[in-house]
PDB file of N, CA and C in Angstrom:
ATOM      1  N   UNK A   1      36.292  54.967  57.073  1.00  0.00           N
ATOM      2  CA  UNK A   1      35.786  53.908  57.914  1.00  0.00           C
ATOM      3  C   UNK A   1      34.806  54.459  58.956  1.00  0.00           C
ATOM      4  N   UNK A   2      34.804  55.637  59.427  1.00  0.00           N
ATOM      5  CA  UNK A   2      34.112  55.954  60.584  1.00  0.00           C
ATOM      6  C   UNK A   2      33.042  56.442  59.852  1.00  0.00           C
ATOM      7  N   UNK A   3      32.589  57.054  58.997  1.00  0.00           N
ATOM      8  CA  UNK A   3      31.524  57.652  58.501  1.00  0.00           C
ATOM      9  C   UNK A   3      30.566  56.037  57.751  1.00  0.00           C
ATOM     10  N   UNK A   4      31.527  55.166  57.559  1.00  0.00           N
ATOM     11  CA  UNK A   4      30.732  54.002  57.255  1.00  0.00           C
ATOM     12  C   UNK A   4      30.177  53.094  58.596  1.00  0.00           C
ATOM     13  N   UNK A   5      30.411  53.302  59.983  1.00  0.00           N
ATOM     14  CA  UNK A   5      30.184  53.059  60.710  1.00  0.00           C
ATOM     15  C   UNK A   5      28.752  54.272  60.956  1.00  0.00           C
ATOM     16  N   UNK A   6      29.391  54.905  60.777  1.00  0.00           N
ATOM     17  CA  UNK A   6      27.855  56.409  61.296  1.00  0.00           C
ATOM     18  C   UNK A   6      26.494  55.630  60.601  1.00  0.00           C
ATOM     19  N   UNK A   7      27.025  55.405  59.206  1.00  0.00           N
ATOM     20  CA  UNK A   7      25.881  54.953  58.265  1.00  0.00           C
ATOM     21  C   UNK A   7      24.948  53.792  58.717  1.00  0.00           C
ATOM     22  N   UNK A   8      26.087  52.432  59.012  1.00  0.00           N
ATOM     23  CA  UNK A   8      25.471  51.198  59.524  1.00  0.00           C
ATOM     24  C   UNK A   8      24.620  51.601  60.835  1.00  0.00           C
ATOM     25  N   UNK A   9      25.348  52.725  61.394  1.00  0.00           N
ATOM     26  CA  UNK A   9      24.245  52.920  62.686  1.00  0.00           C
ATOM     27  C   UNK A   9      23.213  53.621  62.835  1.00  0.00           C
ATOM     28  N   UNK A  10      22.594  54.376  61.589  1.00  0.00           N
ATOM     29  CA  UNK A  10      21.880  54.897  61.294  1.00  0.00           C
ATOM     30  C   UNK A  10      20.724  54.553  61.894  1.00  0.00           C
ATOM     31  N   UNK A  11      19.738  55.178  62.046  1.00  0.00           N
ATOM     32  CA  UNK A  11      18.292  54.164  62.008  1.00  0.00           C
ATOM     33  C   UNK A  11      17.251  55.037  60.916  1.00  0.00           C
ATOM     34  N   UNK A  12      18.110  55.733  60.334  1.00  0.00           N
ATOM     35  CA  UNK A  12      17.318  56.020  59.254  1.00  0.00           C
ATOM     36  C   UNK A  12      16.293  55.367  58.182  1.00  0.00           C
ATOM     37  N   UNK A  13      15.213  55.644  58.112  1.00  0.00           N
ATOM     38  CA  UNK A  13      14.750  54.553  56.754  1.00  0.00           C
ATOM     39  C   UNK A  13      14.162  53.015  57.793  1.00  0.00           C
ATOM     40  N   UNK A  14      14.639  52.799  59.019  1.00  0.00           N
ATOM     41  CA  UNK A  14      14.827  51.828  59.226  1.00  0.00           C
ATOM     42  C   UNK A  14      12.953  51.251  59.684  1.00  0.00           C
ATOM     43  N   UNK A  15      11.639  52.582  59.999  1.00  0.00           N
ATOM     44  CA  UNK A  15      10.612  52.425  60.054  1.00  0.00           C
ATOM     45  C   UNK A  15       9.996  51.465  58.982  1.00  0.00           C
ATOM     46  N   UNK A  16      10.314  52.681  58.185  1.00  0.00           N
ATOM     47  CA  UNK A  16       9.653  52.580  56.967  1.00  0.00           C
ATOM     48  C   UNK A  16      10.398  50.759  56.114  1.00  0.00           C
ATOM     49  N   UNK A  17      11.323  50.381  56.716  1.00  0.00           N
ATOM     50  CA  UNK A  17      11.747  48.502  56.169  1.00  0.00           C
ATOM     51  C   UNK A  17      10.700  47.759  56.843  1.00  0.00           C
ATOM     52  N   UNK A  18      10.398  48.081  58.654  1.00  0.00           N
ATOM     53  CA  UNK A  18       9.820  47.574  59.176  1.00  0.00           C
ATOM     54  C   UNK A  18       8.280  47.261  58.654  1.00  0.00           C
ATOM     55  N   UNK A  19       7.572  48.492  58.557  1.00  0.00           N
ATOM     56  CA  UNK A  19       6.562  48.344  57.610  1.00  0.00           C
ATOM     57  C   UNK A  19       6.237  47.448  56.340  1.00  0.00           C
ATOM     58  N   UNK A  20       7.157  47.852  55.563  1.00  0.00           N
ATOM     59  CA  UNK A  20       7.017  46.915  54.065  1.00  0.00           C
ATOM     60  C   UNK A  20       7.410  44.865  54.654  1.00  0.00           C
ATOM     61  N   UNK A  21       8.068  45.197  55.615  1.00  0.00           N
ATOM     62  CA  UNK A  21       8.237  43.748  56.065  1.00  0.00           C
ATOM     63  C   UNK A  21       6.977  42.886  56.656  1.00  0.00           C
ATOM     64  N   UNK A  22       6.266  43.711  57.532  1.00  0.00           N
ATOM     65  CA  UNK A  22       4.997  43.722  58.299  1.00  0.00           C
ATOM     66  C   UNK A  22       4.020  43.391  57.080  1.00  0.00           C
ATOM     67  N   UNK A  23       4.224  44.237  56.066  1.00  0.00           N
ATOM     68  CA  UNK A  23       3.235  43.815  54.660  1.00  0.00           C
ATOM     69  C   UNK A  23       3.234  43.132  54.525  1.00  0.00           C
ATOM     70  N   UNK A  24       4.571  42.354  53.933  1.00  0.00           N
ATOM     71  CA  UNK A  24       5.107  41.421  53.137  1.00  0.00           C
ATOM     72  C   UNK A  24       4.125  40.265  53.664  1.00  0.00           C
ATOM     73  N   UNK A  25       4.296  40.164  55.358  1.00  0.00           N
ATOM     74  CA  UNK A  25       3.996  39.273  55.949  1.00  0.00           C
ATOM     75  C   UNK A  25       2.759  38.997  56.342  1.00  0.00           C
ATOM     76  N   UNK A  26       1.754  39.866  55.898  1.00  0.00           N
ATOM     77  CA  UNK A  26       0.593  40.398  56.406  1.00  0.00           C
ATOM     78  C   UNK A  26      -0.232  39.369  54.529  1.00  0.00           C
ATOM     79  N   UNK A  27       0.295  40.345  54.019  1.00  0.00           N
ATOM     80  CA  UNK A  27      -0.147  39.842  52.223  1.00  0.00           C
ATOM     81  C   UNK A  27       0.026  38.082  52.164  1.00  0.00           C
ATOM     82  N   UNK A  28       1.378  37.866  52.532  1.00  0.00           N
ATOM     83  CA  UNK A  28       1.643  36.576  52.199  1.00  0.00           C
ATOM     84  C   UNK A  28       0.883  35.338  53.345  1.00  0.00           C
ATOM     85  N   UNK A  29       0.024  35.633  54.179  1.00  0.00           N
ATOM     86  CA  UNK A  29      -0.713  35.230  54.974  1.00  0.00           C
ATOM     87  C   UNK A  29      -2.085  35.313  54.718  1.00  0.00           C
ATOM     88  N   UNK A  30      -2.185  36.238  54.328  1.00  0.00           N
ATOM     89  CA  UNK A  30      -3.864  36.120  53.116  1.00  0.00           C
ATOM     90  C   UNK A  30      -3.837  35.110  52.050  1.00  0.00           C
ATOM     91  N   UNK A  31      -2.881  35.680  51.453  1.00  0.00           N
ATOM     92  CA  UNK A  31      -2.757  34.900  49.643  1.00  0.00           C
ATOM     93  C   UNK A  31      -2.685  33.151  50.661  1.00  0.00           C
ATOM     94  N   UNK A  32      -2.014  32.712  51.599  1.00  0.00           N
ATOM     95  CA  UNK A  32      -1.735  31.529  51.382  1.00  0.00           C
ATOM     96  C   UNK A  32      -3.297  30.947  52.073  1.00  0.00           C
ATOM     97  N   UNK A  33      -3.927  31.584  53.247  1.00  0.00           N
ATOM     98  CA  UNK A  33      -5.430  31.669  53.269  1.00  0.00           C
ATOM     99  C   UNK A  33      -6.443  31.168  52.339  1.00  0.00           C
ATOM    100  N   UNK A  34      -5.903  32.438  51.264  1.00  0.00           N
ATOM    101  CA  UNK A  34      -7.016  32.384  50.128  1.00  0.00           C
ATOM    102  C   UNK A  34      -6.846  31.002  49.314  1.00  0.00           C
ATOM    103  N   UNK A  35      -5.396  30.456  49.272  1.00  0.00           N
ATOM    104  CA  UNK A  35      -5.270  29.433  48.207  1.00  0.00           C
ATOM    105  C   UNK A  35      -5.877  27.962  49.325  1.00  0.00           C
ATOM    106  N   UNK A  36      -5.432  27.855  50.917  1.00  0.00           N
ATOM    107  CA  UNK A  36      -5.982  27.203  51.450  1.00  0.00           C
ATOM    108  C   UNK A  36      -7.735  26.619  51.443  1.00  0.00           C
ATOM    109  N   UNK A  37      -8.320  27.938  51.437  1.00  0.00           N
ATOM    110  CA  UNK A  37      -9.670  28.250  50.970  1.00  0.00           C
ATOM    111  C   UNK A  37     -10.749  27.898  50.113  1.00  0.00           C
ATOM    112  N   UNK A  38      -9.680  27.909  48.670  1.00  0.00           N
ATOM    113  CA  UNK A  38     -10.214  28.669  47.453  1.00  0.00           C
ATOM    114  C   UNK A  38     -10.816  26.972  47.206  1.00  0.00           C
ATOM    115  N   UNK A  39     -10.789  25.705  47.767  1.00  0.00           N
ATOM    116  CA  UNK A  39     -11.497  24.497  47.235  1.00  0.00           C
ATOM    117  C   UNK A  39     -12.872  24.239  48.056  1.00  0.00           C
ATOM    118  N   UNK A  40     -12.852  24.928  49.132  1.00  0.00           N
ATOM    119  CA  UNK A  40     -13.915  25.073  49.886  1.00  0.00           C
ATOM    120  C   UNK A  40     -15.400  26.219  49.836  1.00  0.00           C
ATOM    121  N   UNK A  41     -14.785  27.159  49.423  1.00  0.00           N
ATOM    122  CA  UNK A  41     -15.092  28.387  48.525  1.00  0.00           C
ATOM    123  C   UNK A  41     -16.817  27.751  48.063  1.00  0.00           C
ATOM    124  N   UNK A  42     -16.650  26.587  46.693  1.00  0.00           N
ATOM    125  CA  UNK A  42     -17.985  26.972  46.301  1.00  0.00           C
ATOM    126  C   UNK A  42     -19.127  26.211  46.942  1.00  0.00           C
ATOM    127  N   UNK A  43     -18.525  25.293  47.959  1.00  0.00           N
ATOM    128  CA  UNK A  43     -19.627  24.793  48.503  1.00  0.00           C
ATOM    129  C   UNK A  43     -19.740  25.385  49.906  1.00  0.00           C
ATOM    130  N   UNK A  44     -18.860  25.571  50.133  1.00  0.00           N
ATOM    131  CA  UNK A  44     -19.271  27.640  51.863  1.00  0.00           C
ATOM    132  C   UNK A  44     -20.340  27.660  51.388  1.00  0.00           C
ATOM    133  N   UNK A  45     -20.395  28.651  50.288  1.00  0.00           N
ATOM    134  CA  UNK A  45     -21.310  29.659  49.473  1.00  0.00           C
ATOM    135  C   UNK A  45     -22.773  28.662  49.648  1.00  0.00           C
ATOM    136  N   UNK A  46     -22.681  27.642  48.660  1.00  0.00           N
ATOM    137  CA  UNK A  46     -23.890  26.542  49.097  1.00  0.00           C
ATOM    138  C   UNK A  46     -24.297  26.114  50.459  1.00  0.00           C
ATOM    139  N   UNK A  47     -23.727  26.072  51.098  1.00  0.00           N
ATOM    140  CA  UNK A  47     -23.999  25.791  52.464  1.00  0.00           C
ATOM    141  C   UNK A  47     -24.523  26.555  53.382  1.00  0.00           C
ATOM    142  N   UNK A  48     -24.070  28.110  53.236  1.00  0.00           N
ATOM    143  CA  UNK A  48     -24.469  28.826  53.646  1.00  0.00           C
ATOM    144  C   UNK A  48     -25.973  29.757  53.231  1.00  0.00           C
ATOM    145  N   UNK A  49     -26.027  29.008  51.850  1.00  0.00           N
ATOM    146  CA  UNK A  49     -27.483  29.649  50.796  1.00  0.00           C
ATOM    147  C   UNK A  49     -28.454  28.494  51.683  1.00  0.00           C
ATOM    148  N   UNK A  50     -27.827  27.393  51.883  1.00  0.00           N
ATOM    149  CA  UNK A  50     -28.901  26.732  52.061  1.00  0.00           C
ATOM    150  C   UNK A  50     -29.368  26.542  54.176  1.00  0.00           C
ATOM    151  N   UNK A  51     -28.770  26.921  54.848  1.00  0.00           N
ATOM    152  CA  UNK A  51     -28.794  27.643  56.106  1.00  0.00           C
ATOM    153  C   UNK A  51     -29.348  28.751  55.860  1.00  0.00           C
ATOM    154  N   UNK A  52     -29.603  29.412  55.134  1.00  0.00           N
ATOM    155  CA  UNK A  52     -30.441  30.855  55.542  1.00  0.00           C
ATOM    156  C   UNK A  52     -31.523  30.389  55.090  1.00  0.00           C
ATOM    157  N   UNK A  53     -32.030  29.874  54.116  1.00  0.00           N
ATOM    158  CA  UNK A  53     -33.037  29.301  53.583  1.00  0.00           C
ATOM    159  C   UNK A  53     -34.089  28.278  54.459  1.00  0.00           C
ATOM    160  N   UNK A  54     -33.141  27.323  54.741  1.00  0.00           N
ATOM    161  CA  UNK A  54     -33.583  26.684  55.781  1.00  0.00           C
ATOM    162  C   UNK A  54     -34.008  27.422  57.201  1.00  0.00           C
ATOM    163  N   UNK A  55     -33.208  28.551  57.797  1.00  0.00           N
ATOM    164  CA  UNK A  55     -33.747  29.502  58.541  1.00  0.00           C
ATOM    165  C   UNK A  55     -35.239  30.396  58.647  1.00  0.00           C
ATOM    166  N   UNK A  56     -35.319  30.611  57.327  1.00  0.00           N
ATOM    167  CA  UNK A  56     -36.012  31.353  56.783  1.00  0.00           C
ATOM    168  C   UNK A  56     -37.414  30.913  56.668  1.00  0.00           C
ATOM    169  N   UNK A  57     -37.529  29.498  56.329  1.00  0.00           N
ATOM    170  CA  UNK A  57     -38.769  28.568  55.724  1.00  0.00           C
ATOM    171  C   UNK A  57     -39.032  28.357  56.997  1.00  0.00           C
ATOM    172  N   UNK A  58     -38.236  28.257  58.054  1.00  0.00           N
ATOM    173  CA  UNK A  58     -38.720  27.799  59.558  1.00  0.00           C
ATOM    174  C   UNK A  58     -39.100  28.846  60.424  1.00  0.00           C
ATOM    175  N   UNK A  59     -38.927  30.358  59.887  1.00  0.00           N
ATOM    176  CA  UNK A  59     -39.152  31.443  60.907  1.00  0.00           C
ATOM    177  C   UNK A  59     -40.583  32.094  60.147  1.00  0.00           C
ATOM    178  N   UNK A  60     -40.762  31.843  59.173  1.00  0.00           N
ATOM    179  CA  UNK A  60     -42.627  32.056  58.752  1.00  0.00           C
ATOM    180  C   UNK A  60     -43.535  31.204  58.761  1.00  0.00           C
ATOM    181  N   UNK A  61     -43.083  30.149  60.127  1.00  0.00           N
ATOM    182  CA  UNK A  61     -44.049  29.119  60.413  1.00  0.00           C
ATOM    183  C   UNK A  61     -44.904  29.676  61.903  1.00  0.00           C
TER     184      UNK A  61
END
């Protein structure tokens, strides 16, 4: 019993959980980003082609 107490009190290993948890949470905050995103995605892209463009045609006047 006492050496299973030593164990639970360990803090061994206990960085390195923190980390992969920090990931976990880090990854799963992108991915849900990206899926938030991903319908807006191809007209950004258009919108933004057509703002530089429009920039562009107006700054060689």
């Amino acid at each position: 019993m006492k050496k299973m107490n030593q164990r639970l009190k360990s803090e061994r290993g206990q960085n390195t959980v923190e980390y992969l948890l920090m990931l976990t949470v880090v990854v799963g905050v992108v991915l849900a980003a990206g899926f938030a995103l991903k319908k807006y995605m191809p007209t950004l892209f258009q919108q933004i082609q057509g703002e530089i463009s429009g920039a562009a045609s107006t700054s060689g006047q």
